[in-house]
Structures are given as structure tokens and as C-alpha cells.
Protein backbone atom coordinates (compact mmCIF):
# COMPACT_ATOMS: atom_id res chain seq x y z
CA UNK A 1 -18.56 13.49 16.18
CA UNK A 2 -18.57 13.54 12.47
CA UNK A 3 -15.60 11.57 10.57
CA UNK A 4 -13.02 13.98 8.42
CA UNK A 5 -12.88 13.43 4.84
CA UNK A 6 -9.74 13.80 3.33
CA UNK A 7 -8.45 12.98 -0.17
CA UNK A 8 -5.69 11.28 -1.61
CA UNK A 9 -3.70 13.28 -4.63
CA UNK A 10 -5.76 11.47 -7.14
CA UNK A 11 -9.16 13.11 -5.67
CA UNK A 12 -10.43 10.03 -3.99
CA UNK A 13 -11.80 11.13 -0.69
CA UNK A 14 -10.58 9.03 2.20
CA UNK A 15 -12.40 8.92 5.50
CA UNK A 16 -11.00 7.31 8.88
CA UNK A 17 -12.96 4.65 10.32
CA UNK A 18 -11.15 3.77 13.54
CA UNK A 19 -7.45 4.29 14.46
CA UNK A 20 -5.73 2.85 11.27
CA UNK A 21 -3.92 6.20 10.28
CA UNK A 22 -2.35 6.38 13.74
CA UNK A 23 -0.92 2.61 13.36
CA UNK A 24 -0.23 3.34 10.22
CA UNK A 25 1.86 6.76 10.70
CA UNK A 26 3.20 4.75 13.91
CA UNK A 27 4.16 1.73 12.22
CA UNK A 28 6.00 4.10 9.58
CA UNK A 29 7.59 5.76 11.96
CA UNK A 30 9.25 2.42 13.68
CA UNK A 31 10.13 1.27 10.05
CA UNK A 32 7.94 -1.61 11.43
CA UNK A 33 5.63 -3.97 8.21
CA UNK A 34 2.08 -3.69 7.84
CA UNK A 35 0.09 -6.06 6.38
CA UNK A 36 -3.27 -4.85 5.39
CA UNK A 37 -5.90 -7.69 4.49
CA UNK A 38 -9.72 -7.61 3.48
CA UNK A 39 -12.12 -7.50 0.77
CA UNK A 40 -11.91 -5.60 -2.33
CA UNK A 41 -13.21 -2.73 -1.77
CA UNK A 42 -12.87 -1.83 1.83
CA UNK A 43 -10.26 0.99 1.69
CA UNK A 44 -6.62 -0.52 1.78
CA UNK A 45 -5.46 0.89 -1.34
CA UNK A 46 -6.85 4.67 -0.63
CA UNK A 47 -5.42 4.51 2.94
CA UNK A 48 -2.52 3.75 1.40
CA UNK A 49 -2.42 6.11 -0.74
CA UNK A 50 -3.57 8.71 1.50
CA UNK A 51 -0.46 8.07 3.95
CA UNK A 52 1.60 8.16 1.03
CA UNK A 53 0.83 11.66 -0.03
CA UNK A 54 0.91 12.89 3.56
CA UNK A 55 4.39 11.06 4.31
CA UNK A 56 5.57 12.61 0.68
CA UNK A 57 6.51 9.79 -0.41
CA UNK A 58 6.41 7.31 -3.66
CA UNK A 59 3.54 4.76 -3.75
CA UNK A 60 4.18 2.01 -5.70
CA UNK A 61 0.63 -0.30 -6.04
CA UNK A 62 0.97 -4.42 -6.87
CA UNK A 63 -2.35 -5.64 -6.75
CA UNK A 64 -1.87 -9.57 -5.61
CA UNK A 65 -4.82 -12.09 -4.91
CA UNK A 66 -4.19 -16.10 -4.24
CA UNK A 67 -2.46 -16.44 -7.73
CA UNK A 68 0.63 -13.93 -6.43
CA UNK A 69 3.86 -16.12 -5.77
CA UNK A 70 7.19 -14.36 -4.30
CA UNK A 71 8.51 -14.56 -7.40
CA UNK A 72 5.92 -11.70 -8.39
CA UNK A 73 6.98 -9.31 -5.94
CA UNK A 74 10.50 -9.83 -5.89
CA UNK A 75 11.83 -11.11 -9.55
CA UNK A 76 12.94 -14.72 -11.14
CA UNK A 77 15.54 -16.20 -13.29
CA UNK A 78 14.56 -16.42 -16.90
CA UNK A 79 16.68 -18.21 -19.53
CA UNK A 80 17.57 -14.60 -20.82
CA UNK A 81 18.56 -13.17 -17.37
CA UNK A 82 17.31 -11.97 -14.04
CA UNK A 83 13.97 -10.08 -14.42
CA UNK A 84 12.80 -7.92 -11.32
CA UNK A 85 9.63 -8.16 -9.74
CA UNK A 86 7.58 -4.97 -8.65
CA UNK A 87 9.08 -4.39 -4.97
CA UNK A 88 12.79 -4.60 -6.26
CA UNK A 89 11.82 -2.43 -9.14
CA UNK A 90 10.59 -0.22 -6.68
């Protein structure tokens, strides 16, 4: 049985290999984390921007590699003040 293509809003056509979307809309659904982990280049950022655009919601990307501390994500102190970090921005 052929795979469905879909897109994401940005045009970028999206096709399932296995069951991520349903662990994915599941996992949304049970306001439970998922981590997603590979390669560059495997899919992780269109699937999530896929489920994004079907949920309706905001997708908010932070690229991170092995250089990405905490600090990154969620903000630091800086001698002129607290300065967020992209998930408490978001």
C-alpha cells in the first residue's frame, strides 16, 4: 500500500514512515513529552511541523546539537537582567 504524502504549511511534503503520527497525536493528546532524536535530515523537524499545522497550533523551532546547554532553552542571568531562552519566550 502506497505511503500518503502530505505537506506541512510551508509546502514541504511530509510522508509517514511507520506509526510516528499516531504517537505523536497520542502523546499530544496525554500532554505526555516527546523526545525526537536522529540525524539531520531524517524528518523530525517536518513531522513536527506537520502535527503542528494539523493540531492548529504555534510551532516554535530551536535547533540544538551537543553545544545546547539548559540555559539555551530556558534563559540566564546576565549582569543587565534576566534574558529568556527560546522555550520561555515561547
Amino acid at each position: 500500500m502506497a505511503k500518503k504524502e502530505m505537506q506541512t504549511r510551508e509546502g514541504i511534503p511530509y510522508i509517514p514512515q511507520s506509526n510516528e503520527l499516531d504517537i505523536s497525536y497520542a502523546c499530544y493528546k496525554l500532554q505526555l513529552p516527546l523526545m525526537l532524536r536522529g540525524p539531520t535530515g531524517i524528518g523530525k523537524t517536518t513531522l513536527v511541523s506537520h502535527l503542528a499545522d494539523e493540531l492548529g497550533v504555534p510551532l516554535v523551532s530551536e535547533p540544538c546539537n551537543e553545544d545546547t546547554v539548559a540555559a539555551d532553552l530556558i534563559g540566564r542571568n546576565m549582569p543587565s537582567g534576566w534574558i529568556d531562552g527560546s522555550a520561555t519566550r515561547s
